[in-house]
N, C-alpha and C. Protein backbone atom coordinates (compact mmCIF):
# COMPACT_ATOMS: atom_id res chain seq x y z
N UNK A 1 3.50 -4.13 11.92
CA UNK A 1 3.80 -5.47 11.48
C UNK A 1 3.96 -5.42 9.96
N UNK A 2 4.87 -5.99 9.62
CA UNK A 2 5.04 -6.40 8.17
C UNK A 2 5.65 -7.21 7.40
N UNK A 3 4.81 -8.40 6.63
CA UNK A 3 4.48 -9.50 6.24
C UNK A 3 5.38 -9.10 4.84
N UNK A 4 6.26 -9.64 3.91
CA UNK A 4 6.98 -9.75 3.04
C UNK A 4 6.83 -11.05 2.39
N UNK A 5 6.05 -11.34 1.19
CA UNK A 5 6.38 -12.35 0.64
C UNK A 5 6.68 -12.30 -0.81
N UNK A 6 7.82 -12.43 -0.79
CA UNK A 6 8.73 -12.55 -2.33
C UNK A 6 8.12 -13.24 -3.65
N UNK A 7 7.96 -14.56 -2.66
CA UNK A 7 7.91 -15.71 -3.77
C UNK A 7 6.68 -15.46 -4.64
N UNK A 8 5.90 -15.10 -4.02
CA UNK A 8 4.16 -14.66 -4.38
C UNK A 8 4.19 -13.84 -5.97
N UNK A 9 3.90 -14.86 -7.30
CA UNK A 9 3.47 -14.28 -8.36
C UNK A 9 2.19 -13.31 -8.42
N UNK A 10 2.50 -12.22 -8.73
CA UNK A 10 1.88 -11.09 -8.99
C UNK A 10 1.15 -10.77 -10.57
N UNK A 11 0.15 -10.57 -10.64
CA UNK A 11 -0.12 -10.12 -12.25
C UNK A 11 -0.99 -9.28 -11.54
N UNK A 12 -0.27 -7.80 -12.94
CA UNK A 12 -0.82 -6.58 -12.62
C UNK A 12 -0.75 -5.82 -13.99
N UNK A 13 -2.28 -5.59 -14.34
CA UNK A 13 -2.29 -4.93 -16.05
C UNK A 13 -1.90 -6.00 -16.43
N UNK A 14 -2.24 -7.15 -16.07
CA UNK A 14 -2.48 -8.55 -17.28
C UNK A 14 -0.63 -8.56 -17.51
N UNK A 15 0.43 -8.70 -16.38
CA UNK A 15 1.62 -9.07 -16.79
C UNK A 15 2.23 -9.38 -15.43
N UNK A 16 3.65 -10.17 -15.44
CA UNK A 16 3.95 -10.29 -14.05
C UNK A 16 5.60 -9.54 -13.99
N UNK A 17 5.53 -8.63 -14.65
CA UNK A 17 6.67 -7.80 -13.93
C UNK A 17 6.28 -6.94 -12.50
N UNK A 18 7.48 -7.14 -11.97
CA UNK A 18 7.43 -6.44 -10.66
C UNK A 18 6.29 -5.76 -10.17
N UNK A 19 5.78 -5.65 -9.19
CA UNK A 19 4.33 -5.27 -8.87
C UNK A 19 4.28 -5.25 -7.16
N UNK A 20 4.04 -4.99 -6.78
CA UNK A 20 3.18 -4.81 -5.18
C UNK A 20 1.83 -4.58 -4.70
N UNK A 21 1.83 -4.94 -3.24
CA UNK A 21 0.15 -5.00 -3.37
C UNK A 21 0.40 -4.59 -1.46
N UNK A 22 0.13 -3.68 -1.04
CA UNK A 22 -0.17 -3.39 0.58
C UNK A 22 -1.63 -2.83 0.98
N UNK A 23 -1.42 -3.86 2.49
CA UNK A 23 -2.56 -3.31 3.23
C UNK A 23 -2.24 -2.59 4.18
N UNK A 24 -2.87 -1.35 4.68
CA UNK A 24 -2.19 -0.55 5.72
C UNK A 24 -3.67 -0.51 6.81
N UNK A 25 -3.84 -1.19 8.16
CA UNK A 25 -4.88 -0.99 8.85
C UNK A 25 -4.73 -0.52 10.08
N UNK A 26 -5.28 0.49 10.43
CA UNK A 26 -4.94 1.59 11.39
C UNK A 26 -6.42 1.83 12.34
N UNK A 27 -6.13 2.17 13.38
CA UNK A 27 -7.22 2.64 14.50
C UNK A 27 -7.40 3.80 14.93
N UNK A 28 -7.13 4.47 13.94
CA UNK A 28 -7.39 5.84 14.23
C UNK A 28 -6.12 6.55 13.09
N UNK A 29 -6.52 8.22 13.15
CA UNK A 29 -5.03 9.21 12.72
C UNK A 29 -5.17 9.14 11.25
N UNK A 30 -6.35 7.93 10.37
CA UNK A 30 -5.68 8.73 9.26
C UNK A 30 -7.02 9.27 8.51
N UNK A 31 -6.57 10.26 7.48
CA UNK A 31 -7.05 11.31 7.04
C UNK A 31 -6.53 11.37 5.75
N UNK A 32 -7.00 12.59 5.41
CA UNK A 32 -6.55 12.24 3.41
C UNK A 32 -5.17 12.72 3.14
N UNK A 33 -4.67 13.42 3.93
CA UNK A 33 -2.71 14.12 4.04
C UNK A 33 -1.98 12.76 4.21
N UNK A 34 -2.73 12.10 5.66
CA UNK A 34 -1.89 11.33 6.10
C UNK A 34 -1.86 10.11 4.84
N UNK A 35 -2.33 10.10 4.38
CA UNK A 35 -3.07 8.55 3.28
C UNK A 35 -2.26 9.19 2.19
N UNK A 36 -2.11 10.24 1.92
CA UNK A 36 -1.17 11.16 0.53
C UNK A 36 0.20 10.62 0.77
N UNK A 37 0.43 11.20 2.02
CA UNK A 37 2.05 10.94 2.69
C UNK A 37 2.26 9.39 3.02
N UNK A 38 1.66 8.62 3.38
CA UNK A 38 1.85 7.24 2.68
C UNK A 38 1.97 6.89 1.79
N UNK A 39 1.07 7.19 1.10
CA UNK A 39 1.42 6.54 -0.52
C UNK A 39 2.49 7.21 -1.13
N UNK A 40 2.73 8.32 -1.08
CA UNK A 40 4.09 8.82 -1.62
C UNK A 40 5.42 7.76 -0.76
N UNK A 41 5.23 8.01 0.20
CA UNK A 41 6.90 7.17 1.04
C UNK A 41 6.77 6.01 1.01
N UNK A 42 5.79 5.32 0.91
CA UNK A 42 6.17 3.64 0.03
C UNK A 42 6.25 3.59 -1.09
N UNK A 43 5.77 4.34 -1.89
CA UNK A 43 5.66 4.15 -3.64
C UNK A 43 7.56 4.94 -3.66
N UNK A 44 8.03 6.09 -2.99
CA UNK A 44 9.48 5.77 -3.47
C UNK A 44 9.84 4.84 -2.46
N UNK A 45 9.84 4.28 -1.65
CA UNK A 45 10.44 3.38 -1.15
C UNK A 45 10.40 1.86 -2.12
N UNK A 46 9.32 1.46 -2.59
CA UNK A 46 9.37 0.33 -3.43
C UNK A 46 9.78 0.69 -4.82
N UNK A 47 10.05 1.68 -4.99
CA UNK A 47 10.78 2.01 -6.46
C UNK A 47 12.40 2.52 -6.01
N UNK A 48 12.50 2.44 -5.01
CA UNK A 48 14.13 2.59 -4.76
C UNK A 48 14.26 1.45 -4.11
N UNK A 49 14.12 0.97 -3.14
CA UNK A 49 14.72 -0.26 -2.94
C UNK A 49 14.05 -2.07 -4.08
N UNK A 50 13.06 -1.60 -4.17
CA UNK A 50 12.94 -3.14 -4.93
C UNK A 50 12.35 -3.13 -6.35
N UNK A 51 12.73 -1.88 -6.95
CA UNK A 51 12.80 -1.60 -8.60
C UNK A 51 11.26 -1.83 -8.74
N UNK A 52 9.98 -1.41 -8.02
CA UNK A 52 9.08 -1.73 -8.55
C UNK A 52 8.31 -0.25 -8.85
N UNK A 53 8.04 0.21 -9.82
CA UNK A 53 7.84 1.72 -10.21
C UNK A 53 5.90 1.84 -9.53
N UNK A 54 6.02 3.05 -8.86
CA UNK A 54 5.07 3.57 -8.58
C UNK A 54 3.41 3.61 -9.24
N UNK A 55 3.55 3.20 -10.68
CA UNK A 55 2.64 2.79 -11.74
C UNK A 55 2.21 1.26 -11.22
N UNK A 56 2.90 0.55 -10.40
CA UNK A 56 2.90 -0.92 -10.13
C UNK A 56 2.40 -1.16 -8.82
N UNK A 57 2.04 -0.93 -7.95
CA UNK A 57 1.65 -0.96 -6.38
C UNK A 57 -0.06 -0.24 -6.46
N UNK A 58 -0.95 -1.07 -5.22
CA UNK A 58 -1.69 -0.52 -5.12
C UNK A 58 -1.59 -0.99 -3.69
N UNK A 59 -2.02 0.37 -2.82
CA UNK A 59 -2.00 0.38 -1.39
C UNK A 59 -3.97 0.65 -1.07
N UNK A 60 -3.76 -0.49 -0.09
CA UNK A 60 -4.92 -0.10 0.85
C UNK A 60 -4.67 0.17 1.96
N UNK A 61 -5.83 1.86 2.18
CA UNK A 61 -5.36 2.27 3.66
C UNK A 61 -6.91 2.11 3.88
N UNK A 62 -6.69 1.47 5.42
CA UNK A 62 -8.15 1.76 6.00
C UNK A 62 -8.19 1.95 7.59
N UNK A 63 -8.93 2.66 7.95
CA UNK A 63 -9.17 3.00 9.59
C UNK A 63 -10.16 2.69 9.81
N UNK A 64 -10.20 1.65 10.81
CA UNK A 64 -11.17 0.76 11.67
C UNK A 64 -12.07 1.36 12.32
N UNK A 65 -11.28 2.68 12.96
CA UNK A 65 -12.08 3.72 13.58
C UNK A 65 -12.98 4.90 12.97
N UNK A 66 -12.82 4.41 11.56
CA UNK A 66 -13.57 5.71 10.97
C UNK A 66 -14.98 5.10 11.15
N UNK A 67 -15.05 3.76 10.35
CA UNK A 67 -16.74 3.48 10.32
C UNK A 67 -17.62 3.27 11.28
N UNK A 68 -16.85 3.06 12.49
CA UNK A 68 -17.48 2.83 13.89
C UNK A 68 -18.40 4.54 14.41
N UNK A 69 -16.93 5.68 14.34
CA UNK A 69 -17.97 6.57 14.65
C UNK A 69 -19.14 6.88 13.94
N UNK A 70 -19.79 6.34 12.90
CA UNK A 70 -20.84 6.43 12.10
C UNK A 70 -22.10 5.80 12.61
N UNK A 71 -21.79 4.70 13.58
CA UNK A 71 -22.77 3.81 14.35
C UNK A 71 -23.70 4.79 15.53
């Protein structure tokens, strides 16, 4: 699923040029490669398609299933 909202003013480093902000929530599969290889293929993906440079995005990855097996 993925939620796109444009209109949404962003300030990031105290300015509102271009910026992004993702949540990525998963049930399993990820690991620290897989979490690498995400953040690389959205960070060029939002710096090639919507001019927002890789310095500008912060991604959250989290697996639902990690903290459970800890119980």
């Amino acid at each position: 699923m993925v939620i796109l909202k444009g209109s949404l003013a962003i300030r990031f480093n105290g300015n509102k040029e271009p910026a992004a902000y993702a949540e990525i929530v998963s049930m399993g599969g990820i690991n620290r490669e897989v979490k690498r290889r995400l953040i690389a293929t959205l960070g060029t993906i939002l710096e090639n398609t919507l001019s927002i440079p890789t310095t500008r995005f912060v991604l959250k990855v989290y697996d639902i299933n990690a903290n459970r097996s800890k119980l």
